[in-house]
PDB file of N, CA and C in Angstrom:
ATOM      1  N   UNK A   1     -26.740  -4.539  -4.213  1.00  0.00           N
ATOM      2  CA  UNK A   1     -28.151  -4.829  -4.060  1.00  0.00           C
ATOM      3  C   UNK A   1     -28.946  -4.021  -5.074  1.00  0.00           C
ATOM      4  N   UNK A   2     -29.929  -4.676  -6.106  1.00  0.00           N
ATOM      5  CA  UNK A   2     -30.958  -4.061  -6.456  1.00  0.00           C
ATOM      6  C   UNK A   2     -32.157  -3.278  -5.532  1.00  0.00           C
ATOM      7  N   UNK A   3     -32.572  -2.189  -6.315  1.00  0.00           N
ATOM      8  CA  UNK A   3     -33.214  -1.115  -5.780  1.00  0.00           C
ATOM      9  C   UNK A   3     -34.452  -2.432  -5.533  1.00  0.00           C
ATOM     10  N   UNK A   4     -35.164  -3.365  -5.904  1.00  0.00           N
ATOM     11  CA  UNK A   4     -35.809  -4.171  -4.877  1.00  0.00           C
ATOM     12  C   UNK A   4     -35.361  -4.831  -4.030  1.00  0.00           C
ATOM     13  N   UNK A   5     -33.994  -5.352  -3.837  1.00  0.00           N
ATOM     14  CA  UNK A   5     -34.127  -5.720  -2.653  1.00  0.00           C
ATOM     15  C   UNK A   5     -33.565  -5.014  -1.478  1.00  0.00           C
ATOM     16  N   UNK A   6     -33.285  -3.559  -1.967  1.00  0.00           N
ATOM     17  CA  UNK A   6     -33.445  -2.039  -0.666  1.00  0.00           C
ATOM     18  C   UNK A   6     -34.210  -1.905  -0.211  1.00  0.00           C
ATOM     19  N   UNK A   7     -35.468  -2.376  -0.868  1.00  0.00           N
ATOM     20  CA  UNK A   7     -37.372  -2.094  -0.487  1.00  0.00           C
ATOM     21  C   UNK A   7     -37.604  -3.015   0.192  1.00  0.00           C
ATOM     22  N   UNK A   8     -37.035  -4.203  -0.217  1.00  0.00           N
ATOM     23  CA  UNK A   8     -37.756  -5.395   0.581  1.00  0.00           C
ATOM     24  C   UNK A   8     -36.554  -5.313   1.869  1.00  0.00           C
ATOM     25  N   UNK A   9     -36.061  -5.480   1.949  1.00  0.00           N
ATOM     26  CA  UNK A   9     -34.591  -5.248   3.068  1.00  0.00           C
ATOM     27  C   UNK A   9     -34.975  -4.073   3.894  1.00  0.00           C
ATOM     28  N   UNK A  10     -35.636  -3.120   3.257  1.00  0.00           N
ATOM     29  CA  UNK A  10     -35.924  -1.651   4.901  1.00  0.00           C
ATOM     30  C   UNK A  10     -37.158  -1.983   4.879  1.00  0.00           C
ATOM     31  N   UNK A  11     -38.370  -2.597   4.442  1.00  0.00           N
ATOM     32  CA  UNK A  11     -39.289  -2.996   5.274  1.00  0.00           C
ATOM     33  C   UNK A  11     -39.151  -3.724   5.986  1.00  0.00           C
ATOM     34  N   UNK A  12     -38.623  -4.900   6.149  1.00  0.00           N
ATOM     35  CA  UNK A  12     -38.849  -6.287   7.074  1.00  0.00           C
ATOM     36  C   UNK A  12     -37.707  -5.729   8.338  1.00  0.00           C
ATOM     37  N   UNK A  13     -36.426  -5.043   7.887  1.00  0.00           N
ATOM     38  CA  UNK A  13     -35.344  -4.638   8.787  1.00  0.00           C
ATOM     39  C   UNK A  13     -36.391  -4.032  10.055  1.00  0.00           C
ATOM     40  N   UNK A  14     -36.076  -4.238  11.462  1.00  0.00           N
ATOM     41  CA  UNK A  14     -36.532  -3.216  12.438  1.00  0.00           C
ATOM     42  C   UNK A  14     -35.557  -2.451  12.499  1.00  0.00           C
ATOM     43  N   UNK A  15     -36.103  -1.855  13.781  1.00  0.00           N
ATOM     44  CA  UNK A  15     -35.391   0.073  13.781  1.00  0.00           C
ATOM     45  C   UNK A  15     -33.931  -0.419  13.972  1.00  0.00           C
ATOM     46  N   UNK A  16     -33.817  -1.478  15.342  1.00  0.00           N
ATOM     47  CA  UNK A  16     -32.992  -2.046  15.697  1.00  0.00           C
ATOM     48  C   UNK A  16     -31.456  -2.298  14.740  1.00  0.00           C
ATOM     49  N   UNK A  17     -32.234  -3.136  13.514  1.00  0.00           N
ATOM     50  CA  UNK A  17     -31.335  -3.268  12.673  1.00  0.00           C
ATOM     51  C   UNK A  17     -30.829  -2.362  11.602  1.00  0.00           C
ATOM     52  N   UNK A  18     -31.520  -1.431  11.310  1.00  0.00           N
ATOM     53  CA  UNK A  18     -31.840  -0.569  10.526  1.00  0.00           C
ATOM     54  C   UNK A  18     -30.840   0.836  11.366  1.00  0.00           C
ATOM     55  N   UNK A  19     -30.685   0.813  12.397  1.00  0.00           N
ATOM     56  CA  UNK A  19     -29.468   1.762  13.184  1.00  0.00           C
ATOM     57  C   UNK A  19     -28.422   1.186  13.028  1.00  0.00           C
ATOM     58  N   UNK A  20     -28.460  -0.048  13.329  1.00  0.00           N
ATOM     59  CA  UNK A  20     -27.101  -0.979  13.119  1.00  0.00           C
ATOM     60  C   UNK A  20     -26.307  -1.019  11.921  1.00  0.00           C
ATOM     61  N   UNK A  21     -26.977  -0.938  10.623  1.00  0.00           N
ATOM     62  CA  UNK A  21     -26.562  -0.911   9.925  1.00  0.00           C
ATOM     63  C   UNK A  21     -26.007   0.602   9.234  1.00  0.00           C
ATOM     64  N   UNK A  22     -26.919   1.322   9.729  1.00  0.00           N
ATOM     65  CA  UNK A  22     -26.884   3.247   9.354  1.00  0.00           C
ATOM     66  C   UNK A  22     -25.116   3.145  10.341  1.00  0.00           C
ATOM     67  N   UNK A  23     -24.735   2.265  11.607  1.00  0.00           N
ATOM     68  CA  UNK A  23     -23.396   2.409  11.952  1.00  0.00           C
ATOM     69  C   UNK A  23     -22.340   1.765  11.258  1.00  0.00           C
ATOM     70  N   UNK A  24     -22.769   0.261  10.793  1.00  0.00           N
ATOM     71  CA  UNK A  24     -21.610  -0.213   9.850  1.00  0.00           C
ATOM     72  C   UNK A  24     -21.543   1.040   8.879  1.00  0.00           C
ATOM     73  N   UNK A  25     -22.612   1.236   8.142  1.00  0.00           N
ATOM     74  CA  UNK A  25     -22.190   2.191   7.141  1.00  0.00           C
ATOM     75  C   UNK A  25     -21.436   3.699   7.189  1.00  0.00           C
ATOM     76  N   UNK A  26     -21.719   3.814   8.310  1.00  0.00           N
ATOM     77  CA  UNK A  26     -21.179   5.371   8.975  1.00  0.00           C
ATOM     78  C   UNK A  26     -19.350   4.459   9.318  1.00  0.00           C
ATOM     79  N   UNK A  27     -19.617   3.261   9.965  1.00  0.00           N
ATOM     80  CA  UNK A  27     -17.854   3.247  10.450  1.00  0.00           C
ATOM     81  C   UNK A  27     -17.031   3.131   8.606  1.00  0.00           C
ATOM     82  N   UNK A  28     -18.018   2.389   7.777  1.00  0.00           N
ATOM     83  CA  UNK A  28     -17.344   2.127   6.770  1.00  0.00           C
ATOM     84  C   UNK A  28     -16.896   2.979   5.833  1.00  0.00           C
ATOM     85  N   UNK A  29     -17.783   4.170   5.938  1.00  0.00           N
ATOM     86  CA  UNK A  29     -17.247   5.544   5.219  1.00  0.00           C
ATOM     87  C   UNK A  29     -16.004   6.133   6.131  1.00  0.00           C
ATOM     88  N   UNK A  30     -16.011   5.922   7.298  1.00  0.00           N
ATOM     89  CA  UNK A  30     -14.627   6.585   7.882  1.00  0.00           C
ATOM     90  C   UNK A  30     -13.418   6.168   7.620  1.00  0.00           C
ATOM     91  N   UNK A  31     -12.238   7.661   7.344  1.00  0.00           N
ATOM     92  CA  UNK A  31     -11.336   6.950   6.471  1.00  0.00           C
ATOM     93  C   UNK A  31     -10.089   7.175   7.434  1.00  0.00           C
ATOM     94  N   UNK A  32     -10.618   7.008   8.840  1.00  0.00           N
ATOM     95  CA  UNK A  32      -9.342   7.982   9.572  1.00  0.00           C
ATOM     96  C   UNK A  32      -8.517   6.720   9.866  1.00  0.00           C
ATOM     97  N   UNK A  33      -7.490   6.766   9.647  1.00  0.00           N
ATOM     98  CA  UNK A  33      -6.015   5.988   9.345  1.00  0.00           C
ATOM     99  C   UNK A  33      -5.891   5.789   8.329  1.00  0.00           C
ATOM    100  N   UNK A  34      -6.006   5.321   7.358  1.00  0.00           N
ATOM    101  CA  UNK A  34      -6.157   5.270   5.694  1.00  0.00           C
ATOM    102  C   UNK A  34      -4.673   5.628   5.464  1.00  0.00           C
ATOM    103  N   UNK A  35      -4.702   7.310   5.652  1.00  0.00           N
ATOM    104  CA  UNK A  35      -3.479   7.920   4.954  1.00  0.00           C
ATOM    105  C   UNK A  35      -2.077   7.131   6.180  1.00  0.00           C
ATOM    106  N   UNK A  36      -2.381   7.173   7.355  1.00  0.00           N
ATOM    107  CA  UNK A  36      -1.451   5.973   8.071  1.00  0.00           C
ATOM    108  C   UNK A  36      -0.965   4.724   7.558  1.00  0.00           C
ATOM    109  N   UNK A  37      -2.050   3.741   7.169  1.00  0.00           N
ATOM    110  CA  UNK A  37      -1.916   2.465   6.569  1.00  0.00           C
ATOM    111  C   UNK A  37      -0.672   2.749   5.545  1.00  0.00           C
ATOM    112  N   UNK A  38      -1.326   3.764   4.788  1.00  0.00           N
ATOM    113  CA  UNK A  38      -0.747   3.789   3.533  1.00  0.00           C
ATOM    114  C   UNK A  38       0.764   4.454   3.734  1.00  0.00           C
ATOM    115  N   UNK A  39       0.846   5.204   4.444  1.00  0.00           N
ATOM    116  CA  UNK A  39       2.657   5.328   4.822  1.00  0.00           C
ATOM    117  C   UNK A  39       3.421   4.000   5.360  1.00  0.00           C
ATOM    118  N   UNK A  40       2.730   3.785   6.035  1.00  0.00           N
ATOM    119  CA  UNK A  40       3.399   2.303   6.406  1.00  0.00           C
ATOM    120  C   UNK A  40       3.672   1.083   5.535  1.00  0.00           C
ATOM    121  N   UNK A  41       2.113   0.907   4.386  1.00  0.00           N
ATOM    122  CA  UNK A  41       2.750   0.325   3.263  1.00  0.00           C
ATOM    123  C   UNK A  41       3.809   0.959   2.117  1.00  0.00           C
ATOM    124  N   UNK A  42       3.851   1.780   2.247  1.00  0.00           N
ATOM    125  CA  UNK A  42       5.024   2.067   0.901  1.00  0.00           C
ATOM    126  C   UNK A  42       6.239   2.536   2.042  1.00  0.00           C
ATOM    127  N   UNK A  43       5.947   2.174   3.380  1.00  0.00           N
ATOM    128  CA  UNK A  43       7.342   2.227   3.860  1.00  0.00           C
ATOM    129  C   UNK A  43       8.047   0.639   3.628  1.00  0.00           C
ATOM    130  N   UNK A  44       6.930   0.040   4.144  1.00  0.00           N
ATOM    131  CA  UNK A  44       7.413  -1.735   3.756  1.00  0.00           C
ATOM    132  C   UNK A  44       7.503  -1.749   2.431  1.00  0.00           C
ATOM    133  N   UNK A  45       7.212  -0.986   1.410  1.00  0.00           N
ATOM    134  CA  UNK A  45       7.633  -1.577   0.199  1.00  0.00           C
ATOM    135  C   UNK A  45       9.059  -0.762   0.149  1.00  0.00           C
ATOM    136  N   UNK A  46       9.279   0.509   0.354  1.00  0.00           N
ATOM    137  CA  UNK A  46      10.643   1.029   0.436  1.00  0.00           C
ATOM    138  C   UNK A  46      11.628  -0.120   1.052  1.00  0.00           C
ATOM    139  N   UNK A  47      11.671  -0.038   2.535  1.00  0.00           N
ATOM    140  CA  UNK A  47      12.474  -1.113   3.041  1.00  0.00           C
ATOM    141  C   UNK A  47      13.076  -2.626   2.288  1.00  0.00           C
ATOM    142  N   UNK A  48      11.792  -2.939   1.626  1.00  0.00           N
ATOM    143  CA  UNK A  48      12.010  -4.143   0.502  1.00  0.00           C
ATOM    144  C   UNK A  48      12.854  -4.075  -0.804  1.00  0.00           C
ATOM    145  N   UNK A  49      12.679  -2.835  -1.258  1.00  0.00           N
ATOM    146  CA  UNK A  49      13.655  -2.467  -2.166  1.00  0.00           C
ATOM    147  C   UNK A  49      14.948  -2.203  -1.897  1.00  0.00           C
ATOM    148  N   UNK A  50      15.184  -1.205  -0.432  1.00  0.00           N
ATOM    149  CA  UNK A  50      16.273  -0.604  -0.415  1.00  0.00           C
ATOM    150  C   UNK A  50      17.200  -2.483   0.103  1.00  0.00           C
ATOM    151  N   UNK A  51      16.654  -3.161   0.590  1.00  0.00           N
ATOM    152  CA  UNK A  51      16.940  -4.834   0.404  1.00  0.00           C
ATOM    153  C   UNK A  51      17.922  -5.377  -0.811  1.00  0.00           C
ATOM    154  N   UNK A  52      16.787  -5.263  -1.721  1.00  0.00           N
ATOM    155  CA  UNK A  52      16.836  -6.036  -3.332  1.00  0.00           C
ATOM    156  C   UNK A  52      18.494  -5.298  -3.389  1.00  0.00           C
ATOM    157  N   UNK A  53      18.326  -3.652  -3.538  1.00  0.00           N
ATOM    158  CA  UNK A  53      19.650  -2.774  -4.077  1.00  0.00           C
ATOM    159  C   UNK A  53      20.778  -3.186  -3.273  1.00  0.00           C
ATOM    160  N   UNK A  54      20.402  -3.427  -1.502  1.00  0.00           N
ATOM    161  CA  UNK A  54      21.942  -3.704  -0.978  1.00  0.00           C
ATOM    162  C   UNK A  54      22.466  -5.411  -1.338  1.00  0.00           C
ATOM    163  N   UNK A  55      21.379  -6.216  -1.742  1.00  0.00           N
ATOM    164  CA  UNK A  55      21.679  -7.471  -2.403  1.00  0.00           C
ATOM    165  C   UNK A  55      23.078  -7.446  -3.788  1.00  0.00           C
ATOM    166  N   UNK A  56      22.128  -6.451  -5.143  1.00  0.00           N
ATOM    167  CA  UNK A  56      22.660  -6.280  -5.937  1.00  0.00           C
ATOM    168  C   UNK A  56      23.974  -5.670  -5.693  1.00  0.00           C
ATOM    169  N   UNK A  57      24.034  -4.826  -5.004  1.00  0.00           N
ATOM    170  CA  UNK A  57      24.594  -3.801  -5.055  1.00  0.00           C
ATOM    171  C   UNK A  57      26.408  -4.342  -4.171  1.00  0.00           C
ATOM    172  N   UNK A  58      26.112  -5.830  -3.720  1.00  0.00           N
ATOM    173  CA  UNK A  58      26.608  -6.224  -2.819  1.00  0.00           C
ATOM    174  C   UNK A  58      27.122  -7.306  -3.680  1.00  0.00           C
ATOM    175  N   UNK A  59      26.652  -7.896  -4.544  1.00  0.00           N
ATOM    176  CA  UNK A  59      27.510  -8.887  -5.837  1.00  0.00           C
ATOM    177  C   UNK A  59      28.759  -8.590  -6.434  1.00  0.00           C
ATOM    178  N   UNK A  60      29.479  -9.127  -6.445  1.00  0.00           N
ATOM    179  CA  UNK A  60      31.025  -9.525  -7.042  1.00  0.00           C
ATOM    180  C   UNK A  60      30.424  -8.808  -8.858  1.00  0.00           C
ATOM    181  N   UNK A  61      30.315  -9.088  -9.051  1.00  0.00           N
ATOM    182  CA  UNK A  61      29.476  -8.654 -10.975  1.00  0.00           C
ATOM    183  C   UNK A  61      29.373  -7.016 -10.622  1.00  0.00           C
ATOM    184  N   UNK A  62      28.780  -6.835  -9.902  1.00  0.00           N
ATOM    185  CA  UNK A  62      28.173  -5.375  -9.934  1.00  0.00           C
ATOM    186  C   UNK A  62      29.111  -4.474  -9.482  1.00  0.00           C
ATOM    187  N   UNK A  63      29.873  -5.060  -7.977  1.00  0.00           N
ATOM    188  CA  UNK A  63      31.478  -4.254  -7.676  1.00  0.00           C
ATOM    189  C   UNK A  63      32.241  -4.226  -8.546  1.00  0.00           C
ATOM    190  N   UNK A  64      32.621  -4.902  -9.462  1.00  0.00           N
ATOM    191  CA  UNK A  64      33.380  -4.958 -10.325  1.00  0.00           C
ATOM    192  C   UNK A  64      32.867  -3.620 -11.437  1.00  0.00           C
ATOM    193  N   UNK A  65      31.765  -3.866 -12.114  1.00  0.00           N
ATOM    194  CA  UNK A  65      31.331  -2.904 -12.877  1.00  0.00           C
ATOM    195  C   UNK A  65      31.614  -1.853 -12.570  1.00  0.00           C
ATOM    196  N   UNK A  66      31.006  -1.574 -11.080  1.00  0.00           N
ATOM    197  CA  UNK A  66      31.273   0.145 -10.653  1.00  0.00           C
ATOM    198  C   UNK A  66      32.593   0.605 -10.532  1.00  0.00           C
ATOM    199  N   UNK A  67      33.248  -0.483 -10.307  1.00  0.00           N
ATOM    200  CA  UNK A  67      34.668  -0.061 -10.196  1.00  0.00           C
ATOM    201  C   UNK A  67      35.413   0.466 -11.147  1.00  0.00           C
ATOM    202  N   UNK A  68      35.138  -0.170 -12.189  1.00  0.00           N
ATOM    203  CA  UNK A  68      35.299  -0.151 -13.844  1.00  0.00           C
ATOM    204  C   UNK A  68      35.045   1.053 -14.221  1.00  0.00           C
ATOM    205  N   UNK A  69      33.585   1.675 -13.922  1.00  0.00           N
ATOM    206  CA  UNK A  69      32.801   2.444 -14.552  1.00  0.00           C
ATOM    207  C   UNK A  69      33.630   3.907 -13.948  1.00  0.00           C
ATOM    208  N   UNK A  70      33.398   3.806 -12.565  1.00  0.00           N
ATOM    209  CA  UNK A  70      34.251   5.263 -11.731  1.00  0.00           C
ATOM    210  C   UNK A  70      36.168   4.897 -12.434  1.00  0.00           C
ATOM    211  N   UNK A  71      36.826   4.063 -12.327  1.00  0.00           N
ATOM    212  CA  UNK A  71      37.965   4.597 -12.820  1.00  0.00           C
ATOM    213  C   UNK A  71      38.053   5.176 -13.914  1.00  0.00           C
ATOM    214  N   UNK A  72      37.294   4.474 -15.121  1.00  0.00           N
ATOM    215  CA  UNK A  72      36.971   5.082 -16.352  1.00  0.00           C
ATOM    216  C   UNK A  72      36.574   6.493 -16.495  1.00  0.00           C
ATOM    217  N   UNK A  73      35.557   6.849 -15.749  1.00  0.00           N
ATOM    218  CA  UNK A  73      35.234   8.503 -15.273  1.00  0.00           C
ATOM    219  C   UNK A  73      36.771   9.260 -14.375  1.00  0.00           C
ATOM    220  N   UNK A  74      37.172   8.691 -13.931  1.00  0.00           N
ATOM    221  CA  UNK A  74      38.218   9.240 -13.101  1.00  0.00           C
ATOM    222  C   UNK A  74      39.712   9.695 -13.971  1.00  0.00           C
ATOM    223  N   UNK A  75      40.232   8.624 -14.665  1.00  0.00           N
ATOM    224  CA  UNK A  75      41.569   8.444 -16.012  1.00  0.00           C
ATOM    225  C   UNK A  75      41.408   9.999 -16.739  1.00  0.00           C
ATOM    226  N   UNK A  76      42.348  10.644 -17.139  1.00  0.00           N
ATOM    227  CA  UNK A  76      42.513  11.657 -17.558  1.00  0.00           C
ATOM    228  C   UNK A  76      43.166  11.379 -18.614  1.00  0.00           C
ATOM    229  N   UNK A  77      42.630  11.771 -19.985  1.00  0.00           N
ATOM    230  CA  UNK A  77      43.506  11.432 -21.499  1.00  0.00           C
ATOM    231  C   UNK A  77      43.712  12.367 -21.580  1.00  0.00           C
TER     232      UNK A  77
END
């Protein structure tokens, strides 16, 4: 909102509305769960990944590789 229509908006507003809104704005600055939400989303994004890896990780291509890769580390020349 332009600084006129703040002027024209708290004159015509009554008290009525004019509290009402001093509460949306008071609930809308409150940030209590926030840091909650936000564990819970990067837990669902964890969970989603640790997904994708037991997918990959679970392919014929990729067992093979690792298998490859650890005996190769393992062989003694």
């Amino acid at each position: 909102m332009t600084q006129l229509s703040h002027t024209v908006h708290d004159a015509l507003a009554t008290a009525a509305e004019r509290h009402h809104l001093a509460r949306v704005a008071d609930a809308a600055a409150d940030e209590t769960g926030a840091i909650t939400a936000e564990y819970g989303i990067l837990t669902l994004a964890a969970v989603g990944f640790a997904g994708v890896l037991a997918v990959v990780l679970t392919s014929p291509d990729v067992q093979s590789l690792l298998v490859e890769l650890v005996s190769g580390a393992l062989q003694r020349d």
